[in-house]
PDB file of N, CA and C in Angstrom:
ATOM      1  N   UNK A   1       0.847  -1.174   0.000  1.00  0.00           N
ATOM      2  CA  UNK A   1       0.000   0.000   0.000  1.00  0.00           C
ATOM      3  C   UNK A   1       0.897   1.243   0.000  1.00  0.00           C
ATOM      4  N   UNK A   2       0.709   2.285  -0.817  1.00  0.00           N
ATOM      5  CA  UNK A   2       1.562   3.446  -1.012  1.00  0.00           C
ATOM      6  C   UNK A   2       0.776   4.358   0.199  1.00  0.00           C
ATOM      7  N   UNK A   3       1.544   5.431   0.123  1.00  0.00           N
ATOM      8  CA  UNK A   3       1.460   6.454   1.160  1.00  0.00           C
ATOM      9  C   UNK A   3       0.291   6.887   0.804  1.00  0.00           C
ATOM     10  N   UNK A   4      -0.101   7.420  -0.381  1.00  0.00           N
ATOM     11  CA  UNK A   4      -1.027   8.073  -1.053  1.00  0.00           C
ATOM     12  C   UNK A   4      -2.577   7.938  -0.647  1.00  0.00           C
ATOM     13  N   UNK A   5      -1.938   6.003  -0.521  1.00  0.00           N
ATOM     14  CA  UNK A   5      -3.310   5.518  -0.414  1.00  0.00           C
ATOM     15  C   UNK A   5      -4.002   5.154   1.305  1.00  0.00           C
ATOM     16  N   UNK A   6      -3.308   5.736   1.773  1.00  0.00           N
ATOM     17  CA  UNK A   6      -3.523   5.412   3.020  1.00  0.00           C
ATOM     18  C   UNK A   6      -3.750   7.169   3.870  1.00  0.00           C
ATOM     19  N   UNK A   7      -3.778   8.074   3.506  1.00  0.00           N
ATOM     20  CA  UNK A   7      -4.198   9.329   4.116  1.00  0.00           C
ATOM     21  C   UNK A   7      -4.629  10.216   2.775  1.00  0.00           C
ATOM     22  N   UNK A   8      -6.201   9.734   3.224  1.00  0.00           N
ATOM     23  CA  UNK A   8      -7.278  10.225   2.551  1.00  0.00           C
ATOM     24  C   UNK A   8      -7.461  11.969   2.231  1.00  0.00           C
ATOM     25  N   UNK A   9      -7.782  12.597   3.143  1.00  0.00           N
ATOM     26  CA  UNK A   9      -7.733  14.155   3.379  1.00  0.00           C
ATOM     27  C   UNK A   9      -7.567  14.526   4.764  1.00  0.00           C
ATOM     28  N   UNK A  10      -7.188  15.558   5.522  1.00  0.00           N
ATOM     29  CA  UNK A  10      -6.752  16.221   6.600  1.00  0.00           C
ATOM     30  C   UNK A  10      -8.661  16.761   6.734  1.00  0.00           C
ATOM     31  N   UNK A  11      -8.534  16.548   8.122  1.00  0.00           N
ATOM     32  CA  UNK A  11     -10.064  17.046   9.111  1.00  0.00           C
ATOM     33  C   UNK A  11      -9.837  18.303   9.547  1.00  0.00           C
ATOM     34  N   UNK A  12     -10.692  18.798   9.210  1.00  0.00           N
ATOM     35  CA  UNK A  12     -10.405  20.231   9.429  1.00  0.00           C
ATOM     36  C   UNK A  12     -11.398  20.730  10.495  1.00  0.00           C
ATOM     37  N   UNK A  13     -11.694  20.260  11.468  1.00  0.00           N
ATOM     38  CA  UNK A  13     -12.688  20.740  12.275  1.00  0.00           C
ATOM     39  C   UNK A  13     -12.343  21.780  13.708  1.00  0.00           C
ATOM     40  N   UNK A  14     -13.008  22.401  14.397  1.00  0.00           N
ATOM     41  CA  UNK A  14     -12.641  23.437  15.224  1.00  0.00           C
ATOM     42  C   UNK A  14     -11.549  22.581  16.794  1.00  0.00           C
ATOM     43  N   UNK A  15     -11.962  21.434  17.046  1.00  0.00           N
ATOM     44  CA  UNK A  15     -11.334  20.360  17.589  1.00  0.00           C
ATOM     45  C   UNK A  15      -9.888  20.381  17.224  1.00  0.00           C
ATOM     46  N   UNK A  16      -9.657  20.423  15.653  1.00  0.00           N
ATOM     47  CA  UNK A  16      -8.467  19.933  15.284  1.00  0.00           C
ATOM     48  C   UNK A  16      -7.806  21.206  15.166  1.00  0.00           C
ATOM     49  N   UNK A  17      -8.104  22.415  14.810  1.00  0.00           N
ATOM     50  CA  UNK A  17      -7.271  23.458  15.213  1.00  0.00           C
ATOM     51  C   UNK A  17      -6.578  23.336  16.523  1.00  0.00           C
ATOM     52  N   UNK A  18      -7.737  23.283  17.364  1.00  0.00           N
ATOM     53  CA  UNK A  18      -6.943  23.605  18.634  1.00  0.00           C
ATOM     54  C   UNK A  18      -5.587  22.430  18.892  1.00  0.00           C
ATOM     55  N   UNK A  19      -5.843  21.892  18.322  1.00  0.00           N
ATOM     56  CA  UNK A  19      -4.179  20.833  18.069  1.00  0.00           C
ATOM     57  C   UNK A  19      -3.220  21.019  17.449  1.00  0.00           C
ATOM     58  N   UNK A  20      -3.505  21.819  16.509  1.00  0.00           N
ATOM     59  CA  UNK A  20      -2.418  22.346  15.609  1.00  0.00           C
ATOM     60  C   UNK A  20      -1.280  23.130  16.348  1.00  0.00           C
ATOM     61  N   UNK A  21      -1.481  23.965  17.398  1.00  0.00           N
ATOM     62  CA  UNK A  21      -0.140  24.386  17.992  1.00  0.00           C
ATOM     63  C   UNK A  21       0.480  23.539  19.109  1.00  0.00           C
ATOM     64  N   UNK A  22      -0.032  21.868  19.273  1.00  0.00           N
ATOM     65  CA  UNK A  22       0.495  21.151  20.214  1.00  0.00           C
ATOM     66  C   UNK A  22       1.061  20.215  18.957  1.00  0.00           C
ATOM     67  N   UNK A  23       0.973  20.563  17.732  1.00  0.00           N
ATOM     68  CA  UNK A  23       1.883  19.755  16.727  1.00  0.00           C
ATOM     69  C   UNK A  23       0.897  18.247  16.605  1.00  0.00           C
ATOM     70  N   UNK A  24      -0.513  18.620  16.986  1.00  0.00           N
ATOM     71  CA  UNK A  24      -1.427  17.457  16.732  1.00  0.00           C
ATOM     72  C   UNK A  24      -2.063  17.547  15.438  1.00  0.00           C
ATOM     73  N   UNK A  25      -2.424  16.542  14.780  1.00  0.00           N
ATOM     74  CA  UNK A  25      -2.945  16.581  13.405  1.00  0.00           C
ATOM     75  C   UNK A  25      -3.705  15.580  12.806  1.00  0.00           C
ATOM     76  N   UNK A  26      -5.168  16.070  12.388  1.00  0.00           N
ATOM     77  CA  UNK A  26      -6.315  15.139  12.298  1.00  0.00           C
ATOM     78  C   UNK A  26      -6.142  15.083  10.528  1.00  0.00           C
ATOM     79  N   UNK A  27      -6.539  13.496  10.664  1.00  0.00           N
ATOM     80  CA  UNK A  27      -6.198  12.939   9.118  1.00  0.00           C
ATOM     81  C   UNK A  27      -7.813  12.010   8.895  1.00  0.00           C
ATOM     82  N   UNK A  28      -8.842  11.729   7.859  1.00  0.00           N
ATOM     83  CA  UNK A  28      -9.241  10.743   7.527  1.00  0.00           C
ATOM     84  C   UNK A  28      -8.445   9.885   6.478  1.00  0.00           C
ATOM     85  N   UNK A  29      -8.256   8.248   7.297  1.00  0.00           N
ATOM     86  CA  UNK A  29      -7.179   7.610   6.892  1.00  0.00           C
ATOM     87  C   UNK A  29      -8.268   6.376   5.884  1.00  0.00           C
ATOM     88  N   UNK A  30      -7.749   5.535   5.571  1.00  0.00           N
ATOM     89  CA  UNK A  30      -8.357   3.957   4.763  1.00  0.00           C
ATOM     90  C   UNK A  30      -8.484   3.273   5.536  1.00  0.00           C
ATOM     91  N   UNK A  31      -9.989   2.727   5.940  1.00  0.00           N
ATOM     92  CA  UNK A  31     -10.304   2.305   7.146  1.00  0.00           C
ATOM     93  C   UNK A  31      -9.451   0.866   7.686  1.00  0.00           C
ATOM     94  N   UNK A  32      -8.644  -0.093   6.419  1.00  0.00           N
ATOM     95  CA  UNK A  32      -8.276  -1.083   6.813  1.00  0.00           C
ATOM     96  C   UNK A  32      -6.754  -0.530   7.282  1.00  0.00           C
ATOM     97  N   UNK A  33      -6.608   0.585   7.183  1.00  0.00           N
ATOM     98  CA  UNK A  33      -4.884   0.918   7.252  1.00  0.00           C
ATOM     99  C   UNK A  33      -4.719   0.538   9.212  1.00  0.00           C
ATOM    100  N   UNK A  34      -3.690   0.518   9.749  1.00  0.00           N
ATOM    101  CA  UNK A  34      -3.840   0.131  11.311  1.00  0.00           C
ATOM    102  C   UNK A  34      -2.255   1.587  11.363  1.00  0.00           C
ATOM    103  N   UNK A  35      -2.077   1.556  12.623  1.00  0.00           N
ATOM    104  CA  UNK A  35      -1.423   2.151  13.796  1.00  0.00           C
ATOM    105  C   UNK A  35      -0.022   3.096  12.722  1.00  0.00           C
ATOM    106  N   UNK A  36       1.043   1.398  12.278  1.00  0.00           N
ATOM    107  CA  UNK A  36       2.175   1.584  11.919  1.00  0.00           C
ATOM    108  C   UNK A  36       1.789   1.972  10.618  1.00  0.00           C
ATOM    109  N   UNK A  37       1.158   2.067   9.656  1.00  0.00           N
ATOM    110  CA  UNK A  37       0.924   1.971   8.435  1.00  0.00           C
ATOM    111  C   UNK A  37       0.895   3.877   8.296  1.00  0.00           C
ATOM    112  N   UNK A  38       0.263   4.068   9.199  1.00  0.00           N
ATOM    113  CA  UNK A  38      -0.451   5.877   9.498  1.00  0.00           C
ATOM    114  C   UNK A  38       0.298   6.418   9.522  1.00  0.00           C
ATOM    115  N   UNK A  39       1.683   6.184  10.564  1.00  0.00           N
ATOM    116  CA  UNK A  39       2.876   6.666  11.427  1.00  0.00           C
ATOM    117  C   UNK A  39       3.740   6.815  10.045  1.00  0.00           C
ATOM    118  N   UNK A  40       4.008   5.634   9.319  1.00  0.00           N
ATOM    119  CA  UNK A  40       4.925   5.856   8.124  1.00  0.00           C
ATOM    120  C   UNK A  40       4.446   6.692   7.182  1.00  0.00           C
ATOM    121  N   UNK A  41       3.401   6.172   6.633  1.00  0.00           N
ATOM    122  CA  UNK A  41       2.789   7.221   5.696  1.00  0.00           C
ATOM    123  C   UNK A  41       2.874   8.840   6.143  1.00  0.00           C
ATOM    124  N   UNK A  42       2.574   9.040   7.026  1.00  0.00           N
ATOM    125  CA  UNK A  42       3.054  10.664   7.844  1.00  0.00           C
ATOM    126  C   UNK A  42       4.255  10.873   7.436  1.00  0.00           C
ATOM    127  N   UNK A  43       4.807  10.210   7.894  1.00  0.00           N
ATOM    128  CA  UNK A  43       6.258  10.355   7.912  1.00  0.00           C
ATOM    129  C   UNK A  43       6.988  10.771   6.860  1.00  0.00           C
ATOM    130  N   UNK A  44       6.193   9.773   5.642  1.00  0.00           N
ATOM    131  CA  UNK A  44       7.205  10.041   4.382  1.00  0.00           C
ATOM    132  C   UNK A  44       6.159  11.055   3.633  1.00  0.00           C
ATOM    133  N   UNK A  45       4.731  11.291   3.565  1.00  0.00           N
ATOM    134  CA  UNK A  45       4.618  12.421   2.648  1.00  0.00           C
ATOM    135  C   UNK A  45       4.912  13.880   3.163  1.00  0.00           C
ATOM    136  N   UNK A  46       5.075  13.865   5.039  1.00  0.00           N
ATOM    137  CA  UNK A  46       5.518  15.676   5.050  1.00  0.00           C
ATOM    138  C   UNK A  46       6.829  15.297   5.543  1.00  0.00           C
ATOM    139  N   UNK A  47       7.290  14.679   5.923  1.00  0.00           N
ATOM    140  CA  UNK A  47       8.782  14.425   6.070  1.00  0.00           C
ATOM    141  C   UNK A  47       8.450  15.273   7.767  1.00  0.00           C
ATOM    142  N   UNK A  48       8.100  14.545   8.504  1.00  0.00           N
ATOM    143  CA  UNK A  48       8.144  14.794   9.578  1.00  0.00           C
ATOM    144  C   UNK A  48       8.871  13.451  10.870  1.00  0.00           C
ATOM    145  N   UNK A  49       8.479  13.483  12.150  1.00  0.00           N
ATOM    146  CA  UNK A  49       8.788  12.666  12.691  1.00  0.00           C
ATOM    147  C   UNK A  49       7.004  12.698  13.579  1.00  0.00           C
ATOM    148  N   UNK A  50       6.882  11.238  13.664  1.00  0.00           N
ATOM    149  CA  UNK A  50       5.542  11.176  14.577  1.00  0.00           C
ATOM    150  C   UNK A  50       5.896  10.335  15.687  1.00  0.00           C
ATOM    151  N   UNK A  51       5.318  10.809  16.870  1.00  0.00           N
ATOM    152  CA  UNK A  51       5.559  10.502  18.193  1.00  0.00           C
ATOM    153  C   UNK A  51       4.565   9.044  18.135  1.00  0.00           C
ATOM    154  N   UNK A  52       3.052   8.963  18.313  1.00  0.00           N
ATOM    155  CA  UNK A  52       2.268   8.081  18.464  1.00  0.00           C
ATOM    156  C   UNK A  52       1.074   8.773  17.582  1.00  0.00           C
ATOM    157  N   UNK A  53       0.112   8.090  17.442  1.00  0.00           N
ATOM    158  CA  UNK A  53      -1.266   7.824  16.715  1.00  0.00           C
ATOM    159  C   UNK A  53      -2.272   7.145  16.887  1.00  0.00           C
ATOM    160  N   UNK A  54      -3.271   7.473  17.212  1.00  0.00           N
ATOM    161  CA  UNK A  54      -4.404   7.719  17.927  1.00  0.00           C
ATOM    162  C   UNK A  54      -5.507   7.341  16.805  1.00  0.00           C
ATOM    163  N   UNK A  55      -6.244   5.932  16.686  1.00  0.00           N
ATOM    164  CA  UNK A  55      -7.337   6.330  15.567  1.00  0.00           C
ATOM    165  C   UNK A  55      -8.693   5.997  16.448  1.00  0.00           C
ATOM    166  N   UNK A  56      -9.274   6.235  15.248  1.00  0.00           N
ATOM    167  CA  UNK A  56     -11.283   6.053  16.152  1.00  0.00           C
ATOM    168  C   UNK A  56     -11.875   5.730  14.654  1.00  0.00           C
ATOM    169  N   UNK A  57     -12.266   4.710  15.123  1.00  0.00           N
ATOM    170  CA  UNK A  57     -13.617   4.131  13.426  1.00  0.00           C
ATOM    171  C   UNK A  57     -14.724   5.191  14.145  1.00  0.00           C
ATOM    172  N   UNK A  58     -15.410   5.471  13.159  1.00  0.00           N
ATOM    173  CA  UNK A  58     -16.394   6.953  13.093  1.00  0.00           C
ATOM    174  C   UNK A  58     -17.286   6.132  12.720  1.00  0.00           C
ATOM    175  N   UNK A  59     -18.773   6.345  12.777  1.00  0.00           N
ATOM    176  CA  UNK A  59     -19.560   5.606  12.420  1.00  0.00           C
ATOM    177  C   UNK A  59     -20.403   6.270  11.666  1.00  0.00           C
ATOM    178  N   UNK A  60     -21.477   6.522  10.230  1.00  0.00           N
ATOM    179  CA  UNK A  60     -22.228   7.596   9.901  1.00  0.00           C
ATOM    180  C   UNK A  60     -23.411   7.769  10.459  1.00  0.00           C
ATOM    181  N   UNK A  61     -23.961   8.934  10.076  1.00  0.00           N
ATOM    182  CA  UNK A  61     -25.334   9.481  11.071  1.00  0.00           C
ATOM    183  C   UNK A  61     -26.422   9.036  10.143  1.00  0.00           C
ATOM    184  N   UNK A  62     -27.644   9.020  10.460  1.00  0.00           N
ATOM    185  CA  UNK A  62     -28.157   8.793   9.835  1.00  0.00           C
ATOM    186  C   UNK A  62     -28.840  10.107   9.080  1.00  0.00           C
ATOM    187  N   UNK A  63     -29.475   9.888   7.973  1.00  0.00           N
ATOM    188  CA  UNK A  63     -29.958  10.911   7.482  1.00  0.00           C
ATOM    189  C   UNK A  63     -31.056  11.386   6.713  1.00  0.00           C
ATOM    190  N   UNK A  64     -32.197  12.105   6.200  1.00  0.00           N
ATOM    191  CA  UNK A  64     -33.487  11.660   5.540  1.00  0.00           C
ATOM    192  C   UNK A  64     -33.071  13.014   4.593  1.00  0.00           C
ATOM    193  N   UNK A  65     -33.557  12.659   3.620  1.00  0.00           N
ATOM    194  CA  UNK A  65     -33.978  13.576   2.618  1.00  0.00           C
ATOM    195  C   UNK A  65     -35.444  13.264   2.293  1.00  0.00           C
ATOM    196  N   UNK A  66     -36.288  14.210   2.547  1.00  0.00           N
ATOM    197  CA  UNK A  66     -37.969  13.891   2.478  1.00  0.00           C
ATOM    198  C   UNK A  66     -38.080  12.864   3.217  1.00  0.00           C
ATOM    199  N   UNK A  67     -38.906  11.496   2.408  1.00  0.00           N
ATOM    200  CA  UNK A  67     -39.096  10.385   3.325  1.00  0.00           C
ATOM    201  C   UNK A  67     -38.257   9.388   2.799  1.00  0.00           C
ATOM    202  N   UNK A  68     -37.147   9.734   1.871  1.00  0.00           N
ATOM    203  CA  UNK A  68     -36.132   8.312   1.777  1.00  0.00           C
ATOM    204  C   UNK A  68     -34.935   8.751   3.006  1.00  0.00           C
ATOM    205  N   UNK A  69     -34.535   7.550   3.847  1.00  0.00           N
ATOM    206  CA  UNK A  69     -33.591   7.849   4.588  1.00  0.00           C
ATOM    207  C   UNK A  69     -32.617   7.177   4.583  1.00  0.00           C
ATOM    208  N   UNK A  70     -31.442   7.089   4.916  1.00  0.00           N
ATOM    209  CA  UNK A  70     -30.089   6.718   4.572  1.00  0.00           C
ATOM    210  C   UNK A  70     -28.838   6.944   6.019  1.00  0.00           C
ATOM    211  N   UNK A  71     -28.001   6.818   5.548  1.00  0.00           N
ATOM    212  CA  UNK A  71     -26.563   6.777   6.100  1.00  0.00           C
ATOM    213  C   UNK A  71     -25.183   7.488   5.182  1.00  0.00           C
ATOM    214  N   UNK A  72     -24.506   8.151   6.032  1.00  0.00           N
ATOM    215  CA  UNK A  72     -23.228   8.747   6.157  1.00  0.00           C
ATOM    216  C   UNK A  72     -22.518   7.642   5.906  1.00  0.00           C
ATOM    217  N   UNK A  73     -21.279   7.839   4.982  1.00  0.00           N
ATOM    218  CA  UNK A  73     -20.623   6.764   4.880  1.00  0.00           C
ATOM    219  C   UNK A  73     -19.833   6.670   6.402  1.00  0.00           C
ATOM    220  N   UNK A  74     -19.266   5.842   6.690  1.00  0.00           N
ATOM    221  CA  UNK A  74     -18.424   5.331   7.645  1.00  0.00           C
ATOM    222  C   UNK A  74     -16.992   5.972   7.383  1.00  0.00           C
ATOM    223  N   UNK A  75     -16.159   5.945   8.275  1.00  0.00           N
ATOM    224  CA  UNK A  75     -14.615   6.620   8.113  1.00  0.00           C
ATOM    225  C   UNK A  75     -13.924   5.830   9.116  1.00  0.00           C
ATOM    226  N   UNK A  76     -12.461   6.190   9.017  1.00  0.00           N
ATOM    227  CA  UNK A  76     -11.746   6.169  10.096  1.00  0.00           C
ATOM    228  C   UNK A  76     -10.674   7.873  10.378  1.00  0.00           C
ATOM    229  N   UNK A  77     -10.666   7.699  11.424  1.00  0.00           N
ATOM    230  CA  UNK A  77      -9.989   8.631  11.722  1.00  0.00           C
ATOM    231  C   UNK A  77      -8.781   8.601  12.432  1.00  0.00           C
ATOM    232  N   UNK A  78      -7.642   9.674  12.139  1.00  0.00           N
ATOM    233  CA  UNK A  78      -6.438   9.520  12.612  1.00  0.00           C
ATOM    234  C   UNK A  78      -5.415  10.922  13.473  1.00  0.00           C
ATOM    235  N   UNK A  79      -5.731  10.731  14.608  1.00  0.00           N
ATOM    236  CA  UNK A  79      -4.616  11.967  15.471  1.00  0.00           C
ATOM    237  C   UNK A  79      -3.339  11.903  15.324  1.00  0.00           C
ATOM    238  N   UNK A  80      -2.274  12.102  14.752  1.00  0.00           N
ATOM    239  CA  UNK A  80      -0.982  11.931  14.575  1.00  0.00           C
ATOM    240  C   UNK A  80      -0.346  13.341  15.592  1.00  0.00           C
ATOM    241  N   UNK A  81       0.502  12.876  17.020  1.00  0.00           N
ATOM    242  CA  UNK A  81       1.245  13.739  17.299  1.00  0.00           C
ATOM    243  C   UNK A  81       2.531  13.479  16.959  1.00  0.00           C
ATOM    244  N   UNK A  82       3.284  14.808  16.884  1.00  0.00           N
ATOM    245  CA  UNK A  82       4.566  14.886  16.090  1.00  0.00           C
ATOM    246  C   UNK A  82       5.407  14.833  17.285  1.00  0.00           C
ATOM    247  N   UNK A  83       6.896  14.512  17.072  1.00  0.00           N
ATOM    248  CA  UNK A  83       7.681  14.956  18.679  1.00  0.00           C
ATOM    249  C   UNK A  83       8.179  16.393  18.287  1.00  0.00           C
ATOM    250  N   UNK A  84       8.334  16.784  19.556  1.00  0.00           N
ATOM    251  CA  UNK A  84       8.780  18.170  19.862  1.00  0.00           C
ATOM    252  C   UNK A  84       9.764  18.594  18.881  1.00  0.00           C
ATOM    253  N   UNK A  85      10.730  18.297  18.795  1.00  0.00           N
ATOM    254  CA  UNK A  85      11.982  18.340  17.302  1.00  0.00           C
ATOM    255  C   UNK A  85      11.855  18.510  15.951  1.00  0.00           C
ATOM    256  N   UNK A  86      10.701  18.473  15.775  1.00  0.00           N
ATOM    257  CA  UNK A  86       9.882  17.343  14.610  1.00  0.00           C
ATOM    258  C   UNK A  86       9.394  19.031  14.159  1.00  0.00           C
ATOM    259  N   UNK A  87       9.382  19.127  12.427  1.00  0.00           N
ATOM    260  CA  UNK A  87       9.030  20.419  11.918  1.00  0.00           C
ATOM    261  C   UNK A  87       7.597  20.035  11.942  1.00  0.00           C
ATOM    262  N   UNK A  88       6.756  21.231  11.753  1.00  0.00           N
ATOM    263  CA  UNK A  88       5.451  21.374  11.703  1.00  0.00           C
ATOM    264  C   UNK A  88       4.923  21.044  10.495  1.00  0.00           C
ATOM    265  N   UNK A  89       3.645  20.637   9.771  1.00  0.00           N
ATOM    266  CA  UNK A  89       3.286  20.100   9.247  1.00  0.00           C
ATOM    267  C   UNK A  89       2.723  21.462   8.125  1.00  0.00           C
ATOM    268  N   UNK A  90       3.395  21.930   6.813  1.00  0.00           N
ATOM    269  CA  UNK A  90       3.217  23.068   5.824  1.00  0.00           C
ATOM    270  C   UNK A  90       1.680  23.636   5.552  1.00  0.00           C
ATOM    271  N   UNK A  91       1.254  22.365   5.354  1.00  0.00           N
ATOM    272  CA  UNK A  91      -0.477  22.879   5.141  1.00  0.00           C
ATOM    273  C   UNK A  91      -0.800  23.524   5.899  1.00  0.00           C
ATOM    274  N   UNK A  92      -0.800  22.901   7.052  1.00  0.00           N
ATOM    275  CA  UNK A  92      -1.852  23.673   8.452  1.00  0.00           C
ATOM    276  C   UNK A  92      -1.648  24.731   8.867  1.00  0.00           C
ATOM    277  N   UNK A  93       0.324  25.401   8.528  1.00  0.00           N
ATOM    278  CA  UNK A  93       0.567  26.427   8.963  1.00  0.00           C
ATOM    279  C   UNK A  93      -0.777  27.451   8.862  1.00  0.00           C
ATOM    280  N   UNK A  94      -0.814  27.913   7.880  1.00  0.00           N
ATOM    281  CA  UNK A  94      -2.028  28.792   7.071  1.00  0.00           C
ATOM    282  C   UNK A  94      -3.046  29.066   7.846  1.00  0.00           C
ATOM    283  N   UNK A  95      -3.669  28.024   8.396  1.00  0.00           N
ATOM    284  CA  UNK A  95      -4.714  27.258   9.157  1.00  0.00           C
ATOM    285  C   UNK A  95      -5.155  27.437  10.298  1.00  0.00           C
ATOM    286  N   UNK A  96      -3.842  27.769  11.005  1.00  0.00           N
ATOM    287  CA  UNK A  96      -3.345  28.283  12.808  1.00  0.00           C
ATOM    288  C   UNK A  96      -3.407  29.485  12.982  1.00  0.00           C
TER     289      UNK A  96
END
């Protein structure tokens, strides 16, 4: 599995700001990807160093449009903290 394919898009929610200046960083990852798979992939597309990683399977909400009703797809999600040494992550600068 390439890097590519394993960190989907960056979460951008008001939660995950407030992490951004503790060098924390919310990712939706490929739900079969696990722990070490996350950590590397980090690693090699911003060229950082990651301390540990944190995921949570997300589950979807449900949802109605008129009277057909449905479901949110499912996700996983991924907290990647960086170590202290470790440069900050380019995107998010902007962001903070």
């Amino acid at each position: 599995m390439f890097a590519e394919d394993i960190i989907l898009k960056p979460l951008l929610t008001e939660k995950g700001y407030d992490g951004i200046a503790d060098k924390k960083y919310t990712f939706i990852v490929k739900k079969s990807a696990n722990k070490t798979q996350i950590k590397s992939a980090v690693e090699k597309l911003f060229d950082v160093k990651v301390e540990y990683v944190n995921t949570v399977n997300c589950h979807g909400k449900k949802k109605r449009m008129g009277r057909n009703e449905g479901y949110t797809p499912d996700y996983k999600k991924a907290v990647v903290q960086l170590t202290a040494d470790s440069k900050a992550i380019e995107y998010f600068n902007s962001l903070s």
